[in-house]
C-alpha atoms as a PDB file:
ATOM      1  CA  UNK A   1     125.076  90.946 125.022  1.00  0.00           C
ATOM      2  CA  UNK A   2     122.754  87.589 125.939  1.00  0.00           C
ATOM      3  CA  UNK A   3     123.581  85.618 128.752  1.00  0.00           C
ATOM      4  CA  UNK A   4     126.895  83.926 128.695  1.00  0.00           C
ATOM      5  CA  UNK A   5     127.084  80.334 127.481  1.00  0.00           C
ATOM      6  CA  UNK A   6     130.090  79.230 129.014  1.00  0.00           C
ATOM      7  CA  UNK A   7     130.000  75.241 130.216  1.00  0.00           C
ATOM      8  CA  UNK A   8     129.802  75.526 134.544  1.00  0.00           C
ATOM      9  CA  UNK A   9     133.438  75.230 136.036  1.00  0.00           C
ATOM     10  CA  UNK A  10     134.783  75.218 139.569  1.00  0.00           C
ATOM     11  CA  UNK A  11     136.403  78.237 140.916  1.00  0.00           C
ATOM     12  CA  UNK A  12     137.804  77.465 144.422  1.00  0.00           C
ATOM     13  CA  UNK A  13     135.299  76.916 146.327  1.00  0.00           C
ATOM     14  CA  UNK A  14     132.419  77.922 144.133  1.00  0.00           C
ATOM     15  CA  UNK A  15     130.459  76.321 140.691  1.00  0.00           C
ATOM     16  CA  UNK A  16     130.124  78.479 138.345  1.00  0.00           C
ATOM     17  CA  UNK A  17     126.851  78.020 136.178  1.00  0.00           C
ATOM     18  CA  UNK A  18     127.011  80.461 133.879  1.00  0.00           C
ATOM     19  CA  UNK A  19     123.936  79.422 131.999  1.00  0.00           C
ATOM     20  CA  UNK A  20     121.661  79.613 134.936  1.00  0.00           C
ATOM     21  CA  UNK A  21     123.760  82.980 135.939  1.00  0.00           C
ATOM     22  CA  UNK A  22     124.683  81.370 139.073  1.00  0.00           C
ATOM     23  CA  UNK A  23     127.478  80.325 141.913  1.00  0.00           C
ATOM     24  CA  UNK A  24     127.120  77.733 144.662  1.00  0.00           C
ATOM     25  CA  UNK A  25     128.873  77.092 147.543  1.00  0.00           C
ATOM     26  CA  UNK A  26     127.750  74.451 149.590  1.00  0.00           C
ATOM     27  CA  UNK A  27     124.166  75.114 150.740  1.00  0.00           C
ATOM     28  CA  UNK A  28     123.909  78.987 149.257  1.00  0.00           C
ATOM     29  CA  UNK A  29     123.687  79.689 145.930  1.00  0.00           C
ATOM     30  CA  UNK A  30     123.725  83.382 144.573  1.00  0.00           C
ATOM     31  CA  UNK A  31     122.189  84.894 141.116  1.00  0.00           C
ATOM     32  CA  UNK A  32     124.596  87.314 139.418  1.00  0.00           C
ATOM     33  CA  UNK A  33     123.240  89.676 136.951  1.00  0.00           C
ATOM     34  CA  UNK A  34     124.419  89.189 133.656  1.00  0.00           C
ATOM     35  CA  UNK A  35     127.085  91.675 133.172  1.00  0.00           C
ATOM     36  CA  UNK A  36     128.775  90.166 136.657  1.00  0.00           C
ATOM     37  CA  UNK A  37     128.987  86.864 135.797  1.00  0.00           C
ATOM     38  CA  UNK A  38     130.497  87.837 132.109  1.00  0.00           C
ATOM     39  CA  UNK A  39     133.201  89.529 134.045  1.00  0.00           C
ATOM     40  CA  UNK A  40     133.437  85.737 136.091  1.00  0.00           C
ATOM     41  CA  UNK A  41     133.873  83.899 133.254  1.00  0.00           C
ATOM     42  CA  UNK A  42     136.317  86.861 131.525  1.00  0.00           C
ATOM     43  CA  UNK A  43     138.610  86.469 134.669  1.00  0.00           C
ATOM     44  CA  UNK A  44     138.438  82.651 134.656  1.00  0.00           C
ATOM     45  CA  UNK A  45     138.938  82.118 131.528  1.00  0.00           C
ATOM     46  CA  UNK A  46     142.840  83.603 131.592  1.00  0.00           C
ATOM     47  CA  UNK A  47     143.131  82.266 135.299  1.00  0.00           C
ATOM     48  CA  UNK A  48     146.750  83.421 136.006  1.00  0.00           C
ATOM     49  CA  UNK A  49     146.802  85.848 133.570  1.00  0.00           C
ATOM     50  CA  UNK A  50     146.660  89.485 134.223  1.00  0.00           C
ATOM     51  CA  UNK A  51     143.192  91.260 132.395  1.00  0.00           C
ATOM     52  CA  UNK A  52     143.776  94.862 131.390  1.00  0.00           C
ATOM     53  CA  UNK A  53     140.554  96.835 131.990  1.00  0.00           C
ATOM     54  CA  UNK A  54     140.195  97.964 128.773  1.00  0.00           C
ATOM     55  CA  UNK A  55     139.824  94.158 127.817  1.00  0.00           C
ATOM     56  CA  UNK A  56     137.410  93.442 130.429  1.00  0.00           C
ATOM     57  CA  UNK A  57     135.999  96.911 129.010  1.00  0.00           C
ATOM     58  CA  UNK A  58     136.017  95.355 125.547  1.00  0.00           C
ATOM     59  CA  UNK A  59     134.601  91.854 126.513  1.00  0.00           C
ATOM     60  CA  UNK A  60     131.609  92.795 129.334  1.00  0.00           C
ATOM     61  CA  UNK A  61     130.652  96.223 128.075  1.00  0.00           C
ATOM     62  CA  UNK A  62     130.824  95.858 124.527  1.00  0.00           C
ATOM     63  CA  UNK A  63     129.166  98.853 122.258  1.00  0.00           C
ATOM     64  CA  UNK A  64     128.726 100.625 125.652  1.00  0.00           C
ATOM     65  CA  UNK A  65     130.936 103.820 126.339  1.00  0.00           C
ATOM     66  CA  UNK A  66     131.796 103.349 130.142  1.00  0.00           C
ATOM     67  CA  UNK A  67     134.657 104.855 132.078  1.00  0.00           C
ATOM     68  CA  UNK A  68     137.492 102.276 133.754  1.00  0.00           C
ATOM     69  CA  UNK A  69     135.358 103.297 136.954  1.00  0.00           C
ATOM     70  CA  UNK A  70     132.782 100.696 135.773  1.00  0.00           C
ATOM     71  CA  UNK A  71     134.942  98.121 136.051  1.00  0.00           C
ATOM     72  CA  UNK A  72     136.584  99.414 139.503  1.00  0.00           C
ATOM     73  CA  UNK A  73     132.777  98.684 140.822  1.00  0.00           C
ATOM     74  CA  UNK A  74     131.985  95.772 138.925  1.00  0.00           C
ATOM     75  CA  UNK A  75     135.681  93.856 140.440  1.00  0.00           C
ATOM     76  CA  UNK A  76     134.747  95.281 144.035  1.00  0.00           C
ATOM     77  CA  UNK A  77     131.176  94.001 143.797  1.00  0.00           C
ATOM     78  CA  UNK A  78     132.496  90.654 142.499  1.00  0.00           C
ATOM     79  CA  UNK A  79     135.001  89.696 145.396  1.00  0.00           C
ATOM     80  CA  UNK A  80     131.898  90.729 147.588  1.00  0.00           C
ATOM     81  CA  UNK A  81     130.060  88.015 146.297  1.00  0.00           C
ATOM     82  CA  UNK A  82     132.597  85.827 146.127  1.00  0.00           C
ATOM     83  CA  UNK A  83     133.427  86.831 149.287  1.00  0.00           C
ATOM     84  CA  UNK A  84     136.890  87.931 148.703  1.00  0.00           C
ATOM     85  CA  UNK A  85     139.285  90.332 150.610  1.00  0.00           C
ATOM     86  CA  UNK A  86     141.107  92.198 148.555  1.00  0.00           C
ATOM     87  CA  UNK A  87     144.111  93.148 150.912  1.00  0.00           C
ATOM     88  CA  UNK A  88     144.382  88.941 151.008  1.00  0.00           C
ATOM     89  CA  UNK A  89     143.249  88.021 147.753  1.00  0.00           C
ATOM     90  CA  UNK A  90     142.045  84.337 147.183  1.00  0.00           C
ATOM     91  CA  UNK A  91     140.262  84.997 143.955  1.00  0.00           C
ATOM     92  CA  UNK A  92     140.704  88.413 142.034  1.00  0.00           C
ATOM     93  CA  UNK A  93     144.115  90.212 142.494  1.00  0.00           C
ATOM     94  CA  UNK A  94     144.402  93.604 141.532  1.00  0.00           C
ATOM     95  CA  UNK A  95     148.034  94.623 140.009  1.00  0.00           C
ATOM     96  CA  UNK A  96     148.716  98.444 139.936  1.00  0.00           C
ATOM     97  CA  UNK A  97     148.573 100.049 136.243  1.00  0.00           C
ATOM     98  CA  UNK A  98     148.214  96.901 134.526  1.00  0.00           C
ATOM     99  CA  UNK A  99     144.618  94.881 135.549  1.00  0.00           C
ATOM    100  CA  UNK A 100     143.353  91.744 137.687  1.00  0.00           C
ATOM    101  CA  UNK A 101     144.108  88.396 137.983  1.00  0.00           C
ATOM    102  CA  UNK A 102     142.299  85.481 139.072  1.00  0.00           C
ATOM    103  CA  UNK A 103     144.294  83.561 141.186  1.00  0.00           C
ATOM    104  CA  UNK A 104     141.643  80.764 142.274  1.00  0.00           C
ATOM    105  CA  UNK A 105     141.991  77.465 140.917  1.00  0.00           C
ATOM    106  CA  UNK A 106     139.806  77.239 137.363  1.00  0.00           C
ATOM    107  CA  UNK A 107     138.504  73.910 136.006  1.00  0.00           C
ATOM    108  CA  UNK A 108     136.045  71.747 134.326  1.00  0.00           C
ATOM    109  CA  UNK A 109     132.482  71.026 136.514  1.00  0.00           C
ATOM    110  CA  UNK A 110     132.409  67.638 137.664  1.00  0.00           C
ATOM    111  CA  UNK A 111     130.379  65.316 135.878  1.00  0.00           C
ATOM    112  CA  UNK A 112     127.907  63.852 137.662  1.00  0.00           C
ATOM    113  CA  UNK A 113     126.723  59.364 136.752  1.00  0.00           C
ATOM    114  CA  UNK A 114     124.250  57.466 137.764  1.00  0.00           C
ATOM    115  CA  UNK A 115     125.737  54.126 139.221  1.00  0.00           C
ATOM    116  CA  UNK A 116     125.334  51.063 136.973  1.00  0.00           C
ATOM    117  CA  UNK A 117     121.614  49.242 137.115  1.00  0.00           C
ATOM    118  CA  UNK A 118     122.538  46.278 135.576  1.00  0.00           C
ATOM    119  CA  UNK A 119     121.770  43.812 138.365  1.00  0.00           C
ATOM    120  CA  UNK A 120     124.380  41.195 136.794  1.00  0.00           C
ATOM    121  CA  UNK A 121     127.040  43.456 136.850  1.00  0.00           C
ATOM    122  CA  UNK A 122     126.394  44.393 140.270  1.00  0.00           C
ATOM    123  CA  UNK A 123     126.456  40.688 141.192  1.00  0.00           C
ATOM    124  CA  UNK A 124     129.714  40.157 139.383  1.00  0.00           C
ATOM    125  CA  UNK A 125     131.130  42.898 141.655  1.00  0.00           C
ATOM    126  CA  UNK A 126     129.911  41.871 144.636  1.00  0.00           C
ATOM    127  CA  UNK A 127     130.342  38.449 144.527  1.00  0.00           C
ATOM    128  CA  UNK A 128     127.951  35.255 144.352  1.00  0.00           C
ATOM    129  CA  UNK A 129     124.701  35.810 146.326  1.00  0.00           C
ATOM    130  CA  UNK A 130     125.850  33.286 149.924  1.00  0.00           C
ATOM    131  CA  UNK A 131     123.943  30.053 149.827  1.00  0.00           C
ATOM    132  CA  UNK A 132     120.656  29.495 151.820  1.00  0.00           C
ATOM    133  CA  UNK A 133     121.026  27.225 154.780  1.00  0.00           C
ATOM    134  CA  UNK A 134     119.359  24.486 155.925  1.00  0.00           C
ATOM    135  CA  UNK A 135     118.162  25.537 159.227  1.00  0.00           C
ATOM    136  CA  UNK A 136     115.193  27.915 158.026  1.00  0.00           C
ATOM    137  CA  UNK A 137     113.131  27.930 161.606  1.00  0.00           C
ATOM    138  CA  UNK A 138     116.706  29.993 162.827  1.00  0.00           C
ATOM    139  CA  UNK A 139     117.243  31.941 159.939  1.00  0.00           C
ATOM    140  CA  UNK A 140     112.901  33.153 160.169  1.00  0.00           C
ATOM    141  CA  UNK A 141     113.240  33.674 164.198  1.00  0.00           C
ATOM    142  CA  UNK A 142     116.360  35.884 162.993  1.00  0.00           C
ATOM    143  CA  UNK A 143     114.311  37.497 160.231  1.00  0.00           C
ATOM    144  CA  UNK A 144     111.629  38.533 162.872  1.00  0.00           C
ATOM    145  CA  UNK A 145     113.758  39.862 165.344  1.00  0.00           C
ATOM    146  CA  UNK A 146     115.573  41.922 162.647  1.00  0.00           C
ATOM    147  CA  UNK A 147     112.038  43.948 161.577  1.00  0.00           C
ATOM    148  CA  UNK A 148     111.488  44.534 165.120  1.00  0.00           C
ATOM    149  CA  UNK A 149     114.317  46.138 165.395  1.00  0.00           C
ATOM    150  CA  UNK A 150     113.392  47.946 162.261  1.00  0.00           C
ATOM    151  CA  UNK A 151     110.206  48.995 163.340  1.00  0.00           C
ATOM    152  CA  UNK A 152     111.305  50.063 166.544  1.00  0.00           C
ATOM    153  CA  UNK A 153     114.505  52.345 165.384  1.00  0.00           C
ATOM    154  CA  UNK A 154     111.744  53.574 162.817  1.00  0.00           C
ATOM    155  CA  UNK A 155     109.035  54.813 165.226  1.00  0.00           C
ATOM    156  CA  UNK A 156     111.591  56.349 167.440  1.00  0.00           C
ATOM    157  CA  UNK A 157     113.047  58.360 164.205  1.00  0.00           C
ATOM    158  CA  UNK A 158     108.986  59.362 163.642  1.00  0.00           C
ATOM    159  CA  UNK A 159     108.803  60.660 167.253  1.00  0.00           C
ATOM    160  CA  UNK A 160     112.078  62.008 167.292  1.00  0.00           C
ATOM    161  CA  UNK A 161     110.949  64.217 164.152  1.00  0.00           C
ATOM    162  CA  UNK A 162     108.058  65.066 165.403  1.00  0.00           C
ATOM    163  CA  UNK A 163     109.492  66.269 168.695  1.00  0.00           C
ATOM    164  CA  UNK A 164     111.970  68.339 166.619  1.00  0.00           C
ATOM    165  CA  UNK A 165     109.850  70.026 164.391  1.00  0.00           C
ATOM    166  CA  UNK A 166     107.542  70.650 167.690  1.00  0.00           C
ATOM    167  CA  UNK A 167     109.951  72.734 169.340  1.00  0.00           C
ATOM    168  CA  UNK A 168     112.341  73.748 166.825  1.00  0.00           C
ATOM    169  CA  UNK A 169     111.345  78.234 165.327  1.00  0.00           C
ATOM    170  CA  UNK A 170     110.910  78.381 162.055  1.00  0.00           C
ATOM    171  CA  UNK A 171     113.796  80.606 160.909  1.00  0.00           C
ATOM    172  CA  UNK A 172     112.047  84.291 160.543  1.00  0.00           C
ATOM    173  CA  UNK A 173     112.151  86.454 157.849  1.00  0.00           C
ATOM    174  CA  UNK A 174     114.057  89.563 158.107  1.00  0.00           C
ATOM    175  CA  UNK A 175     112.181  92.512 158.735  1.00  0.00           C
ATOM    176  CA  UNK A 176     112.574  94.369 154.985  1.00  0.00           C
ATOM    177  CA  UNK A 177     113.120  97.273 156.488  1.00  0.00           C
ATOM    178  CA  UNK A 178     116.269  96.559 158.074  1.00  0.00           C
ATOM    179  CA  UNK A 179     119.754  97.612 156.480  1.00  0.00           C
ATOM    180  CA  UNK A 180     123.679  96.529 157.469  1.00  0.00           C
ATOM    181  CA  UNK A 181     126.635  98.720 156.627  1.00  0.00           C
ATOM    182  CA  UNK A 182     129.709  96.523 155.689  1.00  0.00           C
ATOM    183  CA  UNK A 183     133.020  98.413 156.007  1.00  0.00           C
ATOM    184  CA  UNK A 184     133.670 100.392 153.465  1.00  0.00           C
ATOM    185  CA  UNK A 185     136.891  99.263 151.543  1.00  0.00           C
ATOM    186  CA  UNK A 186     139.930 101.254 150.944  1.00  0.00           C
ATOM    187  CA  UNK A 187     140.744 100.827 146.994  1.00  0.00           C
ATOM    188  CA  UNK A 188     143.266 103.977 146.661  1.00  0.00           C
ATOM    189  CA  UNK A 189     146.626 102.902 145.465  1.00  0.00           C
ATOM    190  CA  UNK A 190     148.932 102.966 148.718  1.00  0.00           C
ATOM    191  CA  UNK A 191     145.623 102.047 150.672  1.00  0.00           C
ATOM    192  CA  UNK A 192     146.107 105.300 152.771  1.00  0.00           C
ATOM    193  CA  UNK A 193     142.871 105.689 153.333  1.00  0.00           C
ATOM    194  CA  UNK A 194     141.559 103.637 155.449  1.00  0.00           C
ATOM    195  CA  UNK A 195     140.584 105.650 158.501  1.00  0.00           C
ATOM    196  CA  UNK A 196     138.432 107.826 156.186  1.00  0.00           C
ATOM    197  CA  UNK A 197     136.983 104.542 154.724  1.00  0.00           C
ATOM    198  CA  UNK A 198     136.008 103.494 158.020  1.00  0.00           C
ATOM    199  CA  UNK A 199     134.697 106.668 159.174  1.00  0.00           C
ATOM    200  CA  UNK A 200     132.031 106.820 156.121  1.00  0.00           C
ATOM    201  CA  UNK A 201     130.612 103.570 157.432  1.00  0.00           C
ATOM    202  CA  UNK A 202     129.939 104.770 160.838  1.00  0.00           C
ATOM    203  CA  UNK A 203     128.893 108.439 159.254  1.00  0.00           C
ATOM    204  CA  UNK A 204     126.142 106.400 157.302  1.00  0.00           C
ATOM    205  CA  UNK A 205     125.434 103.832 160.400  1.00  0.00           C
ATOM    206  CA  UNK A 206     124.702 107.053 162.566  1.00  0.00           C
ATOM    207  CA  UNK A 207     123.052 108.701 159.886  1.00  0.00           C
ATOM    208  CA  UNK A 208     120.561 105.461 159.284  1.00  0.00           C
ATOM    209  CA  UNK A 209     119.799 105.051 162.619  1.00  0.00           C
ATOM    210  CA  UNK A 210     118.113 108.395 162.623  1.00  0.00           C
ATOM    211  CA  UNK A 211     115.822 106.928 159.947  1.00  0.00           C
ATOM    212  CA  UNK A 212     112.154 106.079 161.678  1.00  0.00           C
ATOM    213  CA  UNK A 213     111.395 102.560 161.359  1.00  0.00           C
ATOM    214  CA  UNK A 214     114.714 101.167 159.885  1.00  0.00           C
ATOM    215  CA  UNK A 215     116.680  98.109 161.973  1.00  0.00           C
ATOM    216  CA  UNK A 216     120.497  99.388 161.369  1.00  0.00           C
ATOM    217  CA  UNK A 217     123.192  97.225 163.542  1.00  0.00           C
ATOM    218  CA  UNK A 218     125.920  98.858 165.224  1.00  0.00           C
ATOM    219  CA  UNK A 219     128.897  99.223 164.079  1.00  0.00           C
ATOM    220  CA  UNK A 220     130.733  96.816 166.742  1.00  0.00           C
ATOM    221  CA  UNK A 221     128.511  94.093 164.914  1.00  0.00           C
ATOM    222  CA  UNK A 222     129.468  95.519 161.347  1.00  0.00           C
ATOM    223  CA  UNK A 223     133.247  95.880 162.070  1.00  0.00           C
ATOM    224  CA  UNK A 224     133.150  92.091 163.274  1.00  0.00           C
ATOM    225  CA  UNK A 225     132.881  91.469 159.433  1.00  0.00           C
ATOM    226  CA  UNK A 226     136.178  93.439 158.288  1.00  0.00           C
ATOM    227  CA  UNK A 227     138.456  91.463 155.881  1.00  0.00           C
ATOM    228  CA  UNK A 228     136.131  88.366 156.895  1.00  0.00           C
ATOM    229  CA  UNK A 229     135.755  85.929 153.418  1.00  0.00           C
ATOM    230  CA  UNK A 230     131.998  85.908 154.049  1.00  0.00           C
ATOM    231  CA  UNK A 231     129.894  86.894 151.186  1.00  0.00           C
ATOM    232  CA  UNK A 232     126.930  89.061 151.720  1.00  0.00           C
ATOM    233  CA  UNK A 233     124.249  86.456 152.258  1.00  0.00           C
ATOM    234  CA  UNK A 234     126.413  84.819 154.875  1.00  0.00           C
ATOM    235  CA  UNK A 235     126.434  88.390 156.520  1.00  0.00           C
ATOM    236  CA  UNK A 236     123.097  89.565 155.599  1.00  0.00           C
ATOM    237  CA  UNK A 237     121.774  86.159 157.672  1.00  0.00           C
ATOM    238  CA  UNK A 238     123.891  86.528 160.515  1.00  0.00           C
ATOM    239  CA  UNK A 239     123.113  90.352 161.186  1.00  0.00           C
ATOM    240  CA  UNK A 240     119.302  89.171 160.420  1.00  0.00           C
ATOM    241  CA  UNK A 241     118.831  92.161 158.004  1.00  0.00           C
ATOM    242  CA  UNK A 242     117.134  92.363 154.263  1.00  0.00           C
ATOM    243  CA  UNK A 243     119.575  94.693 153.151  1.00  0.00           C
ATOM    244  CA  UNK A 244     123.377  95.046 153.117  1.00  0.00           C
ATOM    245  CA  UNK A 245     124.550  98.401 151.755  1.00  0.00           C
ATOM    246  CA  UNK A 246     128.873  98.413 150.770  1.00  0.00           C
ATOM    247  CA  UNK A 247     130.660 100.491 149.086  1.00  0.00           C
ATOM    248  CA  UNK A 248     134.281 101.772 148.285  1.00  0.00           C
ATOM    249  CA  UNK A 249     136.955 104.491 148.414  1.00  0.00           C
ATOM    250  CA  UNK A 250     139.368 105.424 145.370  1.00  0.00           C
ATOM    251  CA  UNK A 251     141.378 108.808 145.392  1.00  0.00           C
ATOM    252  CA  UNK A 252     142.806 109.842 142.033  1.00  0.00           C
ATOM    253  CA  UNK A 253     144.987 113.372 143.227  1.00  0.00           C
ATOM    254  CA  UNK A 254     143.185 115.899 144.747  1.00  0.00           C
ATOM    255  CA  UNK A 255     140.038 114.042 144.531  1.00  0.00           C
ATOM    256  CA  UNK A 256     137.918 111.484 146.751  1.00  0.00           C
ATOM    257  CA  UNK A 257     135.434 109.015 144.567  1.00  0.00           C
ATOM    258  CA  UNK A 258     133.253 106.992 147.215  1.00  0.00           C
ATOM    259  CA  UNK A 259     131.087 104.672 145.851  1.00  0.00           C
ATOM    260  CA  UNK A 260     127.970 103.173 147.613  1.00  0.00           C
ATOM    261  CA  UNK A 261     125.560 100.101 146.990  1.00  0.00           C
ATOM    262  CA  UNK A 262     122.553  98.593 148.374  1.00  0.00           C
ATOM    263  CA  UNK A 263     122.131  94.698 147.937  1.00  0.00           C
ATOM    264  CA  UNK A 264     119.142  92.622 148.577  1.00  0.00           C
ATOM    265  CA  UNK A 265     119.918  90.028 150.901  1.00  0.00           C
ATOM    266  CA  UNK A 266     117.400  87.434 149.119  1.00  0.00           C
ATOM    267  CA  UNK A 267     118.654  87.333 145.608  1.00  0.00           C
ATOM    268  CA  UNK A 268     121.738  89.097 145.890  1.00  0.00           C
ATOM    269  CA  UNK A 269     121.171  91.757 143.380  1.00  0.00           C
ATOM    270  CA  UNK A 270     122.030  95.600 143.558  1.00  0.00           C
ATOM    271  CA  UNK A 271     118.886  97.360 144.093  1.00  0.00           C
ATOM    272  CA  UNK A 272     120.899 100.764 144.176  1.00  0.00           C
ATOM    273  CA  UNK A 273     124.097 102.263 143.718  1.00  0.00           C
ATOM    274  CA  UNK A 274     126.055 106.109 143.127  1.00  0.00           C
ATOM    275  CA  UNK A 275     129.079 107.167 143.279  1.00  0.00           C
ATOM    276  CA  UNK A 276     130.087 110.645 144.811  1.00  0.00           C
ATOM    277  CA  UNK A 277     133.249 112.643 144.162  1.00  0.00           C
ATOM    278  CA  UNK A 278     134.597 115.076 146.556  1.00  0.00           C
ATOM    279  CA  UNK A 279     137.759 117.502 146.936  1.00  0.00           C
ATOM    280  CA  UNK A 280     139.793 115.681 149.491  1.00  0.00           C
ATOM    281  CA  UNK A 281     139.954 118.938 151.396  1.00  0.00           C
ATOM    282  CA  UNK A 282     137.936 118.139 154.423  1.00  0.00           C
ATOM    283  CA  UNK A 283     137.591 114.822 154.626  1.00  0.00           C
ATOM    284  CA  UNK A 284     134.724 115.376 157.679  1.00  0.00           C
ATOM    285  CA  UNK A 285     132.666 117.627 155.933  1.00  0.00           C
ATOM    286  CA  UNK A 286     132.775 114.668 152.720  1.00  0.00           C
ATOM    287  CA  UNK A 287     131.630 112.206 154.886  1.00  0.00           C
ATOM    288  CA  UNK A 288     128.828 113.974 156.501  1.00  0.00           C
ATOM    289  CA  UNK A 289     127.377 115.302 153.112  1.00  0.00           C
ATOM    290  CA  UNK A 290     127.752 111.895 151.546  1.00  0.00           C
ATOM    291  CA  UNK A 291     126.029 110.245 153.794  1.00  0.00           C
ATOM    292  CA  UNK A 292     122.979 112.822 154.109  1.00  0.00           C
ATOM    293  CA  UNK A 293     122.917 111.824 150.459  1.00  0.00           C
ATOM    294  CA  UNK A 294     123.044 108.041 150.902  1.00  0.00           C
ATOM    295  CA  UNK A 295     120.361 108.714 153.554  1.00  0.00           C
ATOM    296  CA  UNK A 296     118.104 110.198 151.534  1.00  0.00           C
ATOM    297  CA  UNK A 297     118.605 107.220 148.366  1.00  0.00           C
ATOM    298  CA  UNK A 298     118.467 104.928 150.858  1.00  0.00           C
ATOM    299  CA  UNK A 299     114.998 106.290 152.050  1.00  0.00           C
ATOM    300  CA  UNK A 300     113.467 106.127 149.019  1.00  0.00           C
ATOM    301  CA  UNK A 301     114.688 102.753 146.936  1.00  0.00           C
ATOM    302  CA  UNK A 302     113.596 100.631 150.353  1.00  0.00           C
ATOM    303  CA  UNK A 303     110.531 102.511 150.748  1.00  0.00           C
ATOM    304  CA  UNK A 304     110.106 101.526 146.912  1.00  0.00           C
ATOM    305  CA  UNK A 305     110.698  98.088 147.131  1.00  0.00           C
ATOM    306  CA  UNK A 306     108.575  97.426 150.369  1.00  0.00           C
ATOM    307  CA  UNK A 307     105.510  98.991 149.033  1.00  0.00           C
ATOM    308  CA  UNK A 308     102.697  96.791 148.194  1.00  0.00           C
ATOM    309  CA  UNK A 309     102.353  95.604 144.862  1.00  0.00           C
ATOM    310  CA  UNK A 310      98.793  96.722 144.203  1.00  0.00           C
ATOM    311  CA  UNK A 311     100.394 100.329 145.703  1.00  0.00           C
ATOM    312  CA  UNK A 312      98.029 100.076 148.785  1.00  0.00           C
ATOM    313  CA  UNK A 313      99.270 101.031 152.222  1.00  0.00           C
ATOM    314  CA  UNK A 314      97.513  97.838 153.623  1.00  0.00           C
END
């Protein structure tokens, strides 16, 4: 399916270009592949509506035979963009058994025009230009003083930016190999599991930091973040790391499905993702051989995309 079409709209806080496969907010602006942001524009476009997921199923994946789990994923990679928390919804809302709903405000882009050039017009508005007066020697003396003024408040402003730019870093680039763990969230029904959610994240924290080389924050800095609206550029720039690596937890009866991704802070794009089910039998043992596993994935896909193009070690 090509790229969606869709005219940009406003959703809450964000615009939505679909064309350019973006979202802005302010100052950031993130890229969503082209599968995410059909799944935007799906949700927006029955704002208030509740979307079944075999409808988002039908409309994003068409001709492609994908389990509901796809779209479990796609919604919980979504809100992270968006940044979105899903146990206080302000954009997607998830209603047991039946689909989402986008609860954020939907509407048209703003138009943006250019203000009139017609010098008449802008005289009629204004007003007739005042009349000249006769004492000229008073109104030059004025005219004088005024581009002094001018000058002065200009070559202050000059220094002033100079001075700055002296002694003001230049923001650093993250070191690539450097990796944050959000929270993991807790997507079962009754949200029971929790604790387990959080004790994956600081399984794979521990298990990252054994990694040679690789910048991991603690988990007192990643916790900071829980059920914070931030998305992952916001957090990826405040943790100073390349990489932000989320994931999920879902239980359907006697099984655990965790589900893990790797972002890239720059672009916002998953770089890497798997999902793992266990037997919710021993809920330790899960959480130490999932995150061996992420370990090793995580090993090789930032290895991969910090090697030299050319394939030389330097």
């Amino acid at each position: 399916m090509d790229q969606p079409t869709h005219p940009p709209f406003t959703l809450g806080d964000w615009l939505v270009d679909p064309v350019l496969g973006s979202i802005t907010r302010d100052d950031e602006t993130i890229r969503l592949e082209p599968r995410t942001m059909r799944l935007l524009v799906c949700l927006s476009e029955r704002a208030g509506e509740v979307v079944s997921a075999d409808d988002l199923l039908d409309r994003v994946w068409p001709n492609v035979i994908v389990t509901p789990d796809s779209v479990y994923q796609a919604i919980a990679g979504l809100r992270r963009l968006l940044g979105d928390n899903p146990k206080d919804p302000r954009y997607i809302v998830t209603v047991p058994k039946q689909g989402y709903r986008m609860v954020a405000a939907v509407s048209a882009a703003p138009s943006t025009q250019s203000p009139p050039r017609d010098s008449a017009r802008t005289q009629a508005q204004t007003g007739p230009a005042p009349r000249a007066t006769s004492r000229r020697p008073w109104n030059l003396i004025a005219v004088a003083a005024a581009l002094i003024v001018i000058v002065g408040v200009a070559a202050f402003a000059r220094y002033a930016g100079d001075a700055a730019s002296r002694s003001t870093p230049t923001a650093a680039t993250p070191n690539p190999k450097s990796v944050a763990v959000l929270p993991f969230l807790d997507l079962t029904e009754s949200m029971g599991e929790e604790v387990f959610a959080d004790g994956m994240t600081e399984e794979l924290i521990d298990k990252f930091a054994l990694i040679p080389g690789l910048r991991v924050p603690p988990p007192t800095a990643s916790f900071w973040f829980k059920d914070k609206q931030m998305t992952v550029a916001e957090i990826a720039r405040k943790l100073d790391v390349a990489y932000v690596l989320d994931g999920s937890v879902r239980k359907s009866g006697a099984m655990l499905r965790v589900a893990a991704r790797l972002v890239r802070a720059s672009d916002g794009f998953v770089v890497w993702s798997e999902t793992y089910d266990r037997p919710a039998d021993d809920k330790l043992m899960i959480q130490d051989d999932i995150a061996g596993e992420v370990r090793k994935a995580l090993e090789t896909t930032i290895a991969r995309n910090t090697a030299p193009a050319d394939g030389k070690s330097g």
